[in-house]
PDB file of N, CA and C in Angstrom:
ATOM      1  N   UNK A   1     114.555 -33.713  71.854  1.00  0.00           N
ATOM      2  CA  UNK A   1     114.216 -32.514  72.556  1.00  0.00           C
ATOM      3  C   UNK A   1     113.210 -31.752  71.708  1.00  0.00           C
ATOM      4  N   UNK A   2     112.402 -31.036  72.579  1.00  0.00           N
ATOM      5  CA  UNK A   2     111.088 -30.296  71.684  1.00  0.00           C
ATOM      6  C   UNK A   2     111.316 -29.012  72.301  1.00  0.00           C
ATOM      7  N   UNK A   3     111.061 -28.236  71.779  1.00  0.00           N
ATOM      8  CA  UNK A   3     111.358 -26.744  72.114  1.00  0.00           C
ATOM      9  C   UNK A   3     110.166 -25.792  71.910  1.00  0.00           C
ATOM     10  N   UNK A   4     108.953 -25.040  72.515  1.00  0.00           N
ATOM     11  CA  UNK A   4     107.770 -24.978  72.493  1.00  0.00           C
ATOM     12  C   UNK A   4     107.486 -23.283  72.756  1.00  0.00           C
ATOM     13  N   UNK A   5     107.119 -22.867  71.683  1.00  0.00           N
ATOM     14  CA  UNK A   5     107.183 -21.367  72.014  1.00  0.00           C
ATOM     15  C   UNK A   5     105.833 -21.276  72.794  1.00  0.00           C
ATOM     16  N   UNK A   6     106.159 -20.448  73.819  1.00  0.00           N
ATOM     17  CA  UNK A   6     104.795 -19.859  74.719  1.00  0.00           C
ATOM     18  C   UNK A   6     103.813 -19.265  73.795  1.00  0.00           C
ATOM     19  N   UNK A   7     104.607 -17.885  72.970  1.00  0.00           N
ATOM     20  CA  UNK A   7     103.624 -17.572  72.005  1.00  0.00           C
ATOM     21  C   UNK A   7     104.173 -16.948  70.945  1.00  0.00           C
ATOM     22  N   UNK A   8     103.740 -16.409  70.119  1.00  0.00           N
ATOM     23  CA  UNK A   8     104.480 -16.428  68.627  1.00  0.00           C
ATOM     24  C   UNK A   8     104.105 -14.687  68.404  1.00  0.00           C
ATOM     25  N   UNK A   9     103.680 -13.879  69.089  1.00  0.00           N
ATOM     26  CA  UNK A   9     103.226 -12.737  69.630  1.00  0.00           C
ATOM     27  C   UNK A   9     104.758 -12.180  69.954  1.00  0.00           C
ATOM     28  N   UNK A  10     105.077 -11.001  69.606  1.00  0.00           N
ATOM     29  CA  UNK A  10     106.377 -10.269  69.572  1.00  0.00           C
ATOM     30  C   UNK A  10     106.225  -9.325  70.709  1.00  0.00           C
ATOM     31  N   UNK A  11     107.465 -10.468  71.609  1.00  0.00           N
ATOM     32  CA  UNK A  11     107.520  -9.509  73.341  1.00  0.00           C
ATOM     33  C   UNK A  11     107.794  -8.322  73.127  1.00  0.00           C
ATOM     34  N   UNK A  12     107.420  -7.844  74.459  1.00  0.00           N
ATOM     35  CA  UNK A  12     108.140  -6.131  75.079  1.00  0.00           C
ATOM     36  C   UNK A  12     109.160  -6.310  75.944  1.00  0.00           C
ATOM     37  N   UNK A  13     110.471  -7.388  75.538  1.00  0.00           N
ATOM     38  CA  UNK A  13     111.408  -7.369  75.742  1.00  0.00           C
ATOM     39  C   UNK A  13     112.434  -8.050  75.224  1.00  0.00           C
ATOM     40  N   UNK A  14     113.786  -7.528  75.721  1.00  0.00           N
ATOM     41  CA  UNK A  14     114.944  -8.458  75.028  1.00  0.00           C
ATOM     42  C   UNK A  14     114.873  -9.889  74.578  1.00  0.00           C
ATOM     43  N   UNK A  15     115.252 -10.160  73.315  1.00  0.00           N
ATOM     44  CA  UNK A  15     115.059 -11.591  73.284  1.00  0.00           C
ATOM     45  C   UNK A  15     115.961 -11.665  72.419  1.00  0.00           C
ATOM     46  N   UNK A  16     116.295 -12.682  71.767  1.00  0.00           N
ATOM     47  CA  UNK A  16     117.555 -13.154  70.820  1.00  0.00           C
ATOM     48  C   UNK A  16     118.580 -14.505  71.441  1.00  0.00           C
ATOM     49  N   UNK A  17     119.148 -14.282  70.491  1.00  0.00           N
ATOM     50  CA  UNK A  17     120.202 -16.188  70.684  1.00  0.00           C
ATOM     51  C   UNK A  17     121.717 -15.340  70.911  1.00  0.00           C
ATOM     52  N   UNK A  18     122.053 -15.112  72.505  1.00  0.00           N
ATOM     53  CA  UNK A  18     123.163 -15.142  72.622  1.00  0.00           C
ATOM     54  C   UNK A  18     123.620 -15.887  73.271  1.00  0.00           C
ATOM     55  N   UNK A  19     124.534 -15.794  73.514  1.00  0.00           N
ATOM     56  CA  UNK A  19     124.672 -17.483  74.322  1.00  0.00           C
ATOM     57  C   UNK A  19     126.146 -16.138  74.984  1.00  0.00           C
ATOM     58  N   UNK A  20     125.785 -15.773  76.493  1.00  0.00           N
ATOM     59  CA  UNK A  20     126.703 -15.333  77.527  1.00  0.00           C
ATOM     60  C   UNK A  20     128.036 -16.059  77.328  1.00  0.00           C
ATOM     61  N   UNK A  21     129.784 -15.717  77.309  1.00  0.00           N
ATOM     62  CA  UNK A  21     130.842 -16.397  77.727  1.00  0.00           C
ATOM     63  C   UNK A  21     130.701 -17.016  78.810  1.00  0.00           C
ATOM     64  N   UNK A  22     130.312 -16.994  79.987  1.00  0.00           N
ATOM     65  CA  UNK A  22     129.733 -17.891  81.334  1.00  0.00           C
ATOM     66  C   UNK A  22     129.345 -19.352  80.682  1.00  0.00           C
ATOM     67  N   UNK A  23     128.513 -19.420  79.737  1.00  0.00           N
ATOM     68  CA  UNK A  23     127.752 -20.319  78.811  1.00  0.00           C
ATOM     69  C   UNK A  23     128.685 -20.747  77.946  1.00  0.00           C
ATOM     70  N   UNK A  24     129.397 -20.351  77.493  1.00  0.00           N
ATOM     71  CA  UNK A  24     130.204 -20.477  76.458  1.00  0.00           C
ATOM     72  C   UNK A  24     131.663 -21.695  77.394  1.00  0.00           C
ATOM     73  N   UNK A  25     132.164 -21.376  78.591  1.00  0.00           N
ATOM     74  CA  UNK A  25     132.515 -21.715  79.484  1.00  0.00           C
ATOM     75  C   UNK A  25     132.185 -23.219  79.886  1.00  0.00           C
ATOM     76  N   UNK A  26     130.881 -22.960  80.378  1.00  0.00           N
ATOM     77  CA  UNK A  26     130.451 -23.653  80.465  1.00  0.00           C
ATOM     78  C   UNK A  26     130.239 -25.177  79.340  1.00  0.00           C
ATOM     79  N   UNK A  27     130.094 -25.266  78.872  1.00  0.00           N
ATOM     80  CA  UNK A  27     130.232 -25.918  77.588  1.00  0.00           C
ATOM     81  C   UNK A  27     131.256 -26.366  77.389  1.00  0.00           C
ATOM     82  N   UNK A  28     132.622 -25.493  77.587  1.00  0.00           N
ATOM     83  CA  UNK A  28     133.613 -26.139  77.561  1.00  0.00           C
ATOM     84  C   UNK A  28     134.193 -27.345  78.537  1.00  0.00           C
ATOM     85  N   UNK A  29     133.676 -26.441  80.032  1.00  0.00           N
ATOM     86  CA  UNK A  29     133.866 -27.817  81.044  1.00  0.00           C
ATOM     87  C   UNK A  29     133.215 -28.883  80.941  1.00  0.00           C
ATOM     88  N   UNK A  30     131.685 -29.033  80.575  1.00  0.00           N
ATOM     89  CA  UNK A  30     131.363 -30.192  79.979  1.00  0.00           C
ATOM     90  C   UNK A  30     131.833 -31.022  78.604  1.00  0.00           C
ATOM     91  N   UNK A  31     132.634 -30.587  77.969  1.00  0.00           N
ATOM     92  CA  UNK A  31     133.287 -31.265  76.858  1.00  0.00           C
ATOM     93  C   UNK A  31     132.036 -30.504  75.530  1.00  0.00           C
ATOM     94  N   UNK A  32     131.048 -29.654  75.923  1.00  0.00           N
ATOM     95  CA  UNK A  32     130.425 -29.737  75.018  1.00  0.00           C
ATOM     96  C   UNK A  32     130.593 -28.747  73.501  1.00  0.00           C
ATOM     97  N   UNK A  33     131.828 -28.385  73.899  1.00  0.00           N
ATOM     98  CA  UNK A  33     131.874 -27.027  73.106  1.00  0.00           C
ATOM     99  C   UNK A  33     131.653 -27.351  71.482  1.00  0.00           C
ATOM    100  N   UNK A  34     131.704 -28.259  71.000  1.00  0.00           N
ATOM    101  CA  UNK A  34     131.521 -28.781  69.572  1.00  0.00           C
ATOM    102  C   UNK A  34     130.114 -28.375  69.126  1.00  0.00           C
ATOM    103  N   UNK A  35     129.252 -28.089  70.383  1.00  0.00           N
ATOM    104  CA  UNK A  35     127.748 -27.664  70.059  1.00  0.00           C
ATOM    105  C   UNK A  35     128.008 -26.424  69.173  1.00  0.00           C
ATOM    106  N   UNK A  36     129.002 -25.438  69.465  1.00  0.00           N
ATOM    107  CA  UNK A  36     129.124 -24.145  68.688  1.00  0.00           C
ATOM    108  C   UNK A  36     129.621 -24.043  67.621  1.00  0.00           C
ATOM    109  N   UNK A  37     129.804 -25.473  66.988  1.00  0.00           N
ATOM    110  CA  UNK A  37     130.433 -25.861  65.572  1.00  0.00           C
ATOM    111  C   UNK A  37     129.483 -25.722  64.806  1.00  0.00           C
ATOM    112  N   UNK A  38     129.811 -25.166  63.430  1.00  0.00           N
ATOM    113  CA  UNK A  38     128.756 -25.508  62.182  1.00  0.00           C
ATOM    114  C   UNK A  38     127.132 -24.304  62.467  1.00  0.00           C
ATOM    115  N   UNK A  39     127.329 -23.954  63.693  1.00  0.00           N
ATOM    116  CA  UNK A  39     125.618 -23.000  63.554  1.00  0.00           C
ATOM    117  C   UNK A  39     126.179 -21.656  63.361  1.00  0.00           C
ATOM    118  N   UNK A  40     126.683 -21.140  62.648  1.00  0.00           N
ATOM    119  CA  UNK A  40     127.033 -19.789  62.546  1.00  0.00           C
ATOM    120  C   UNK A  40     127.290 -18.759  63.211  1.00  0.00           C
ATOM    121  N   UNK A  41     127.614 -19.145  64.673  1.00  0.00           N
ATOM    122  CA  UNK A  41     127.957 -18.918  66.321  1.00  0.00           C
ATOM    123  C   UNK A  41     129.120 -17.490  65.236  1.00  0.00           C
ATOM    124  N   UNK A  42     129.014 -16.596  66.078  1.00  0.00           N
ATOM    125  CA  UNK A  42     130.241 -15.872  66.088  1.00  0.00           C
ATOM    126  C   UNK A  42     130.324 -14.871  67.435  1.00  0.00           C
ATOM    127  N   UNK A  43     131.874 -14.641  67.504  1.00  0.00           N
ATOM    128  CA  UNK A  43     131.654 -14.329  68.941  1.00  0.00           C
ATOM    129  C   UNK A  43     131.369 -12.729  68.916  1.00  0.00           C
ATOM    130  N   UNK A  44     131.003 -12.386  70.259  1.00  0.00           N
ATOM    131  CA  UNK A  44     130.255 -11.301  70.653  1.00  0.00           C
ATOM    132  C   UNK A  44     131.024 -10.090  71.750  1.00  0.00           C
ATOM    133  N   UNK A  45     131.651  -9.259  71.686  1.00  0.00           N
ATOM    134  CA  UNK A  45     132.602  -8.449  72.499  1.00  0.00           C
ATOM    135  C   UNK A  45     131.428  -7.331  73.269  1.00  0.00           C
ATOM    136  N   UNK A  46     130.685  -8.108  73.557  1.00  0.00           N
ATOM    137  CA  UNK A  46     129.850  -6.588  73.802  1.00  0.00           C
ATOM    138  C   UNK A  46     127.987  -6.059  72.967  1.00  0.00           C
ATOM    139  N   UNK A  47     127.260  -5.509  73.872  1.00  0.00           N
ATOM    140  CA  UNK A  47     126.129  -5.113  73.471  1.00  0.00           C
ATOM    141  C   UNK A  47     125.725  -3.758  74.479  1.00  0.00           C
ATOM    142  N   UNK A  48     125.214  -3.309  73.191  1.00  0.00           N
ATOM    143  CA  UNK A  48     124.329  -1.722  73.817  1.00  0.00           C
ATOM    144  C   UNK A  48     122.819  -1.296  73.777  1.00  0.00           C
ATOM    145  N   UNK A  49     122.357  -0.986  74.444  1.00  0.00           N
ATOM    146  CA  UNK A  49     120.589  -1.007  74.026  1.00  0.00           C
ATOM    147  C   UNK A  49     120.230   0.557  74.122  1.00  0.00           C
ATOM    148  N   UNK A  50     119.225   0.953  72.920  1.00  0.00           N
ATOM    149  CA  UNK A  50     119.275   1.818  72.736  1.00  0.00           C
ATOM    150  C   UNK A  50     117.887   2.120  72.914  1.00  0.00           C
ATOM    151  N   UNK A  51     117.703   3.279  73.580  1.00  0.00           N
ATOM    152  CA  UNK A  51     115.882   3.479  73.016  1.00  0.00           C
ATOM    153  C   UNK A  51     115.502   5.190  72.681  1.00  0.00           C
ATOM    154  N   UNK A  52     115.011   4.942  71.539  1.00  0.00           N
ATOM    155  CA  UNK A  52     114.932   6.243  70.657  1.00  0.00           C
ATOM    156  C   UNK A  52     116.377   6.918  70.882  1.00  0.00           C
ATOM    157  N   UNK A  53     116.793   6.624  70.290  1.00  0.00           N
ATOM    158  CA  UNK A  53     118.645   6.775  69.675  1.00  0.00           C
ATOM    159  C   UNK A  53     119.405   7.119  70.776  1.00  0.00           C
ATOM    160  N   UNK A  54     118.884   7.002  72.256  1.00  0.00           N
ATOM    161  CA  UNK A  54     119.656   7.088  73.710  1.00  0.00           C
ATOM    162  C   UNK A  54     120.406   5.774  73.991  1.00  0.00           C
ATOM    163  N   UNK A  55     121.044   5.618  74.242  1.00  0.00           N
ATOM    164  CA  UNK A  55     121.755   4.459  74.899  1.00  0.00           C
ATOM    165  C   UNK A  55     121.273   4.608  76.753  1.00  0.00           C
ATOM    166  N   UNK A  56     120.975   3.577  77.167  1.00  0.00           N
ATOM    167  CA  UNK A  56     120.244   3.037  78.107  1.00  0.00           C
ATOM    168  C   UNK A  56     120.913   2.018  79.096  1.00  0.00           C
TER     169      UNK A  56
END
């Protein structure tokens, strides 16, 4: 697998490696959940976005 960044230019939007519980789920029904072994995965209860110190 090759993985190909569009551009290396820092969007004007959300971006990051979360991986949704839906996903997480998912993974499991495929047997794949071992993918979340060993990469420093930790789980996630929640996110807030803030802009200029407002929550949004």
């Amino acid at each position: 697998m090759a993985l190909l960044e569009r551009s290396l230019a820092e969007p004007d939007r959300i971006v990051g490696e979360l991986l949704q519980p839906g996903g997480v789920m998912a993974l499991r029904q495929l047997g794949l959940e071992s993918c979340l072994e060993n990469i420093d995965a930790i789980p996630c209860q929640g996110y807030c976005i803030y802009d200029n110190g407002k929550s949004v």
